[in-house]
N, C-alpha and C. Protein backbone atom coordinates (compact mmCIF):
# COMPACT_ATOMS: atom_id res chain seq x y z
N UNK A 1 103.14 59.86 101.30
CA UNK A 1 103.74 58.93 100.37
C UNK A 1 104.33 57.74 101.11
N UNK A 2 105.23 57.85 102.31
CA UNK A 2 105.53 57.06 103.11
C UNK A 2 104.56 55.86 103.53
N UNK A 3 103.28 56.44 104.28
CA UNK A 3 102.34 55.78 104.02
C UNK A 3 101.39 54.77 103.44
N UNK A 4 101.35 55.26 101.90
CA UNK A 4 100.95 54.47 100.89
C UNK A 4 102.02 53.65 100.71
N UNK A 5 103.35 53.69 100.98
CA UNK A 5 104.35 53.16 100.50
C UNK A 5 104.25 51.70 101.45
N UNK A 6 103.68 51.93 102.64
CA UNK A 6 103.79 50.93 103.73
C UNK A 6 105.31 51.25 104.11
N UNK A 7 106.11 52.32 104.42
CA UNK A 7 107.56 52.81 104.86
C UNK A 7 106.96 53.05 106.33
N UNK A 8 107.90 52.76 106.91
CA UNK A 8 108.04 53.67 108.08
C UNK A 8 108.20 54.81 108.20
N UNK A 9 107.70 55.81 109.52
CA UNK A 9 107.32 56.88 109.66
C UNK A 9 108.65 57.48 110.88
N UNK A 10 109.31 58.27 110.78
CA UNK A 10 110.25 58.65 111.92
C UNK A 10 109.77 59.97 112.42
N UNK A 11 109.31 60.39 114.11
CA UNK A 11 109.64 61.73 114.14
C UNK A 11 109.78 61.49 115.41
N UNK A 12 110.76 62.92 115.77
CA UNK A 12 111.91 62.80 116.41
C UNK A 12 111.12 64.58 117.15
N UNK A 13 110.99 64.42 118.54
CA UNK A 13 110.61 65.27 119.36
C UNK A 13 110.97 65.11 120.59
N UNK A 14 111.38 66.45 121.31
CA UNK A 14 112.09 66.67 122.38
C UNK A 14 110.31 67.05 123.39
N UNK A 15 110.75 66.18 124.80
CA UNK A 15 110.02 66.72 125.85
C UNK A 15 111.08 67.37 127.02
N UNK A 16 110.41 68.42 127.37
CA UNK A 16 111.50 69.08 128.74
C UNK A 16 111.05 68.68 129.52
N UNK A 17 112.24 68.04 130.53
CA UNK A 17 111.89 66.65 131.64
C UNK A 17 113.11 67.54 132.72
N UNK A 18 112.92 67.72 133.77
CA UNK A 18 113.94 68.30 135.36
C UNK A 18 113.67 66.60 135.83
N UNK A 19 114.82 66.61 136.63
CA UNK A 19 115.07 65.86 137.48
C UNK A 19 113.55 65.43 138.37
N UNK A 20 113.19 66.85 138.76
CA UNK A 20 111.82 66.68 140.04
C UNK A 20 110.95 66.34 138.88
N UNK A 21 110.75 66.37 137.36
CA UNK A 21 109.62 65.91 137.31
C UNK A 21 109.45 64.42 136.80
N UNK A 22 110.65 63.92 136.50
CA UNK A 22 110.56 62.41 136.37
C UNK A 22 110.30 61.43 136.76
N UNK A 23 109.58 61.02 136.41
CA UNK A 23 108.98 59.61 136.44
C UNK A 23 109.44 57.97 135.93
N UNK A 24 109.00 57.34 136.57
CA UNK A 24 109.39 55.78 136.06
C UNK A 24 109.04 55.59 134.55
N UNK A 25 107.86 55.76 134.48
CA UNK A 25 107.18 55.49 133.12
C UNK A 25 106.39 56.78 132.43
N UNK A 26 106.47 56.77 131.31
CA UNK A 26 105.50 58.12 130.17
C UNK A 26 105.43 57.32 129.45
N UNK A 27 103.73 57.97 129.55
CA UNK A 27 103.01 57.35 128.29
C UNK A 27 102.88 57.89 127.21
N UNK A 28 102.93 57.78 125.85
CA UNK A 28 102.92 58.53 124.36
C UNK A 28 101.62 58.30 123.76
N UNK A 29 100.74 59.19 123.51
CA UNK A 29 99.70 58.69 123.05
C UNK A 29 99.71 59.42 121.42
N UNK A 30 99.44 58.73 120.62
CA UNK A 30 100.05 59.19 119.06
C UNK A 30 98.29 59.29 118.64
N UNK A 31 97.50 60.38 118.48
CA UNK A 31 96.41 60.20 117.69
C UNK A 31 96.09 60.67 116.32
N UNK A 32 95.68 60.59 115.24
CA UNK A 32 95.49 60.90 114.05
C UNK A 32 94.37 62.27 114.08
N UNK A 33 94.84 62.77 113.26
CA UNK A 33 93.76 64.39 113.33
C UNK A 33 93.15 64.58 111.96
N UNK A 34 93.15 63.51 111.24
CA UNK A 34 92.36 63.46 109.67
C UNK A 34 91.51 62.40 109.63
N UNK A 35 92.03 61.06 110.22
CA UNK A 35 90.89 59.96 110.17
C UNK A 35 90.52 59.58 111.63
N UNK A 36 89.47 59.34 111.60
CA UNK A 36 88.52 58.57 112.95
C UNK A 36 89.21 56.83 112.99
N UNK A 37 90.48 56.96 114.06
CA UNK A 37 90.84 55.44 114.24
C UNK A 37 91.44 55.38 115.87
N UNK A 38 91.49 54.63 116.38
CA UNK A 38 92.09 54.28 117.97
C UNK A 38 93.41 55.21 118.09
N UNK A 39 93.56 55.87 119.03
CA UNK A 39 94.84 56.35 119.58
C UNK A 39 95.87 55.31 119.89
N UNK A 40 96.70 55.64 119.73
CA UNK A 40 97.80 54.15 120.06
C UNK A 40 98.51 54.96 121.22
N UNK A 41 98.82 54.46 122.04
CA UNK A 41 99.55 54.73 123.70
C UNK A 41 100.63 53.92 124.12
N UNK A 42 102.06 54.17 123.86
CA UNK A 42 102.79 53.96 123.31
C UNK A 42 103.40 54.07 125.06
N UNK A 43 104.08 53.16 126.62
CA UNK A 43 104.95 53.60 127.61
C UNK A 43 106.18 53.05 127.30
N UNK A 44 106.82 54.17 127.67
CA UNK A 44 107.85 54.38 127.66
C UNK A 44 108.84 54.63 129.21
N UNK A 45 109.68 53.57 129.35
CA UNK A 45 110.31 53.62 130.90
C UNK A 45 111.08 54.19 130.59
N UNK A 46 111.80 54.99 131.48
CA UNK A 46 112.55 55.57 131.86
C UNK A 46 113.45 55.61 133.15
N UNK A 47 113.42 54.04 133.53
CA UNK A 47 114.08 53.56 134.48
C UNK A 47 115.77 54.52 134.65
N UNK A 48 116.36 53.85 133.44
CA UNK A 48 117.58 54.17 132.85
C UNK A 48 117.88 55.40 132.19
N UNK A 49 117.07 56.33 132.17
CA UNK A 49 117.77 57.47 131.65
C UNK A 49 117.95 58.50 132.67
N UNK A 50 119.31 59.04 131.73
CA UNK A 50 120.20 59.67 132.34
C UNK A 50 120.27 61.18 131.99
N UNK A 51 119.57 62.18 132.82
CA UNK A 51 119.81 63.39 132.42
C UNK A 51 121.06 64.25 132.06
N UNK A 52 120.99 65.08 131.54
CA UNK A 52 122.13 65.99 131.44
C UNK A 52 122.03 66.95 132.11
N UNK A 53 123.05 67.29 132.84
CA UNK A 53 123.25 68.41 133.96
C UNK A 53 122.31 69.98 133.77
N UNK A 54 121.62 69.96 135.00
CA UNK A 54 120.56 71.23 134.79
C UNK A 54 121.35 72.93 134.88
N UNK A 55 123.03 72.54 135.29
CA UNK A 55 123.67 73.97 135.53
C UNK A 55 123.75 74.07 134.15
N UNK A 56 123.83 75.33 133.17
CA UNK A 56 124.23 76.05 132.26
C UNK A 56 124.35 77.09 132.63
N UNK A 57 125.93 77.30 132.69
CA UNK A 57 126.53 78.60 132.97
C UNK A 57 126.13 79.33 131.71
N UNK A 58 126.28 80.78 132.09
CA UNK A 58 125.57 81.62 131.09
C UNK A 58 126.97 82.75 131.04
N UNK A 59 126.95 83.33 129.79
CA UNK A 59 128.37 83.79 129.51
C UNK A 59 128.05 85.63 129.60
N UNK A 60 128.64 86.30 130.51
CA UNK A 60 128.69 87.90 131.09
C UNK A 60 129.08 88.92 129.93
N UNK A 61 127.79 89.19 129.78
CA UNK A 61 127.97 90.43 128.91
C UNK A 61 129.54 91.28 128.52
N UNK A 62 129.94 91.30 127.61
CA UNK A 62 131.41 92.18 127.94
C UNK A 62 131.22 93.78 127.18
N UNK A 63 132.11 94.36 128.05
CA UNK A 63 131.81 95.64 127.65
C UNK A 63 132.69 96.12 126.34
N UNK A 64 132.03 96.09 125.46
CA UNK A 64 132.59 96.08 123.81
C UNK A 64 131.76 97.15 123.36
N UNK A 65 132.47 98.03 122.25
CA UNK A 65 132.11 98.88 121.37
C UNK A 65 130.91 98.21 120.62
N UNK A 66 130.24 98.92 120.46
CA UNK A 66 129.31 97.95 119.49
C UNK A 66 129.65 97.82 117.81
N UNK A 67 129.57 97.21 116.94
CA UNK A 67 130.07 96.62 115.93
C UNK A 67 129.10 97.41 114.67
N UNK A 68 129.16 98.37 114.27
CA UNK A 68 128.71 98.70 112.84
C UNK A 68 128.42 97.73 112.08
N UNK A 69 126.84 97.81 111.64
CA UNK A 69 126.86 96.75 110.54
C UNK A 69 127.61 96.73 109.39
N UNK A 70 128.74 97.95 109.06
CA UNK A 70 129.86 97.74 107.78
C UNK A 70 130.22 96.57 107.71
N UNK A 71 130.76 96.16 109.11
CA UNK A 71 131.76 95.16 109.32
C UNK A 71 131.12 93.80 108.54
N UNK A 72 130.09 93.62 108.09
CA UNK A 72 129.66 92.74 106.64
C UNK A 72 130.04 92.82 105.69
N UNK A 73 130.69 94.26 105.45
CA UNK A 73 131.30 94.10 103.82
C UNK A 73 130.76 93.69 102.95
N UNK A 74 129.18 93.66 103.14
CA UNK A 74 128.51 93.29 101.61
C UNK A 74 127.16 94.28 101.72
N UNK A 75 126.92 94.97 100.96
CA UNK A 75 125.89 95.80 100.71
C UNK A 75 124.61 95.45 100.84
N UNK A 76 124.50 94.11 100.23
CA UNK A 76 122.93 93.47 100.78
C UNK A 76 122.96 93.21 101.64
N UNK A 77 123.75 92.12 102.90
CA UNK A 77 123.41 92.22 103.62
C UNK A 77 122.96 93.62 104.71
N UNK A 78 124.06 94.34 104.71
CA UNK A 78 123.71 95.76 105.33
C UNK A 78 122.55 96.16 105.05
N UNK A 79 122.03 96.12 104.00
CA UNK A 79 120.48 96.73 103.99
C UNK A 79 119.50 96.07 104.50
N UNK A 80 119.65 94.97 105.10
CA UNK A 80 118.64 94.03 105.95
C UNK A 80 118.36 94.79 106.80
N UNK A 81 119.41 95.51 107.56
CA UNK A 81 119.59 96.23 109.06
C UNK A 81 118.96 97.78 108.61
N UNK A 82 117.84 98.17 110.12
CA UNK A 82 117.67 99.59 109.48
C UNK A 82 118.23 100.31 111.22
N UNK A 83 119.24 99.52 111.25
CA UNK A 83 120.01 100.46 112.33
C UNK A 83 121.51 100.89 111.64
N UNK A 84 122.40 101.36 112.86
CA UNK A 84 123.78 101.09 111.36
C UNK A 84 124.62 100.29 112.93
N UNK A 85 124.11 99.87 113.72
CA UNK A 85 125.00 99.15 114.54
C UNK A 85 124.18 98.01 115.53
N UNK A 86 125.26 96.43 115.82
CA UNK A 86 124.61 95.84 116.25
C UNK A 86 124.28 95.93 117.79
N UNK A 87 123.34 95.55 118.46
CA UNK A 87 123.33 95.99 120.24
C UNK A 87 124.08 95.01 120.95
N UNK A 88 124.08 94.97 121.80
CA UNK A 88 125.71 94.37 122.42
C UNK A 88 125.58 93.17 122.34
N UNK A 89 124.38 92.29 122.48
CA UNK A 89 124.34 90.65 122.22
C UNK A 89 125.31 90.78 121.02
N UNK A 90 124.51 90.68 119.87
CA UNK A 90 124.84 90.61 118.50
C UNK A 90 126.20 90.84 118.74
N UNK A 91 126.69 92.01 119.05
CA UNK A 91 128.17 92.33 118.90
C UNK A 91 128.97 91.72 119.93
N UNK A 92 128.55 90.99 120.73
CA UNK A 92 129.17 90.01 121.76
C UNK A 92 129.21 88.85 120.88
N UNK A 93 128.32 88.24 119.75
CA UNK A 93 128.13 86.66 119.16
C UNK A 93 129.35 87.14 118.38
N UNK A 94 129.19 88.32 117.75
CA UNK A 94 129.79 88.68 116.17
C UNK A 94 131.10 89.12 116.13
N UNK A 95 131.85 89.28 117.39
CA UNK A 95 132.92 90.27 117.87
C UNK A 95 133.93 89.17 116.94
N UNK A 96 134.11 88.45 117.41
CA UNK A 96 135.48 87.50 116.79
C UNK A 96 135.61 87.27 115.42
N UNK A 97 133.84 87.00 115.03
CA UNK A 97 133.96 86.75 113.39
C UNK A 97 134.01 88.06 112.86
N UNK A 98 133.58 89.09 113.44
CA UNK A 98 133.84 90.89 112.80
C UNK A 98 134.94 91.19 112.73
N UNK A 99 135.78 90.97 113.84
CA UNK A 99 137.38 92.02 114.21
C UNK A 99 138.02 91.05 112.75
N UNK A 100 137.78 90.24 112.61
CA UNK A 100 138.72 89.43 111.99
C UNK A 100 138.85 90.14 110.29
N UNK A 101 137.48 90.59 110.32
CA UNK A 101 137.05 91.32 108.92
C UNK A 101 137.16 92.68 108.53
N UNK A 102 137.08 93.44 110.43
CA UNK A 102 137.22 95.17 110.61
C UNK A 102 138.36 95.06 110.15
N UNK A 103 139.43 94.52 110.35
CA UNK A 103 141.19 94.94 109.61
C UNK A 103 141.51 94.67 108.46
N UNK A 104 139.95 93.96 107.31
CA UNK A 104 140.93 93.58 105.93
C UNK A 104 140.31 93.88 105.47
N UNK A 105 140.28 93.49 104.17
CA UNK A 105 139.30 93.45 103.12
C UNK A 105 138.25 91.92 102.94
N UNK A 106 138.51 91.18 104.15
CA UNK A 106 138.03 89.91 103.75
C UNK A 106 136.66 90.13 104.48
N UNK A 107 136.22 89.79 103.70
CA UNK A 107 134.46 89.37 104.39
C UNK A 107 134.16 88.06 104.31
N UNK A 108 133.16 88.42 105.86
CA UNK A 108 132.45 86.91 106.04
C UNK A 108 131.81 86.14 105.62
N UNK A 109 131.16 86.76 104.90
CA UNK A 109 130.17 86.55 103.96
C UNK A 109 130.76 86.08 102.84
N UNK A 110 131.63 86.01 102.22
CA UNK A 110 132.15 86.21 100.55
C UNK A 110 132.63 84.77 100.53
């Protein structure tokens, strides 16, 4: 519709670029996969850009009970799960938003 409209077209895609593999210039080559017309090849410098730091610290497993799926307090969700507890990731993401819910009646969900 954009198209017919004569609108502009936006899309927005990530390339994974390290330090060692950068280059001055990338080229974009945009080709159509429905009609027979010229590829357009689009460079792009990259004189000026500025990466973001390649360390990502990564966060140490903690040694936690694992979290019963009760701790949802809602019946449908629980039946998604055909375990009755989450494995320690999950209950490492879920620990803060669970404990908060293991002591009440409030759910996360609700």
């Amino acid at each position: 519709l954009q198209v017919r409209n004569g609108e502009p077209q936006n899309l927005v895609f990530t390339v994974p670029v390290t330090s060692q593999q950068l280059t001055h210039n990338y080229q974009i080559r945009v080709a159509n996969d429905r009609f027979v017309v010229d590829d357009s090849i689009i460079a792009v410098s990259m004189h000026n850009c500025v990466l973001p730091s390649s360390h990502r610290p990564h966060t140490d497993l903690l040694d936690l009970d694992p979290l019963p799926v009760t701790v949802l307090k809602n019946k449908m969700f629980e039946s998604v799960y055909n375990f009755q507890y989450f494995n320690p990731i999950q209950t490492q993401v879920c620990d803060s938003q669970f404990t908060i819910c293991k002591d009440s009646d409030y759910s996360l969900f609700n």
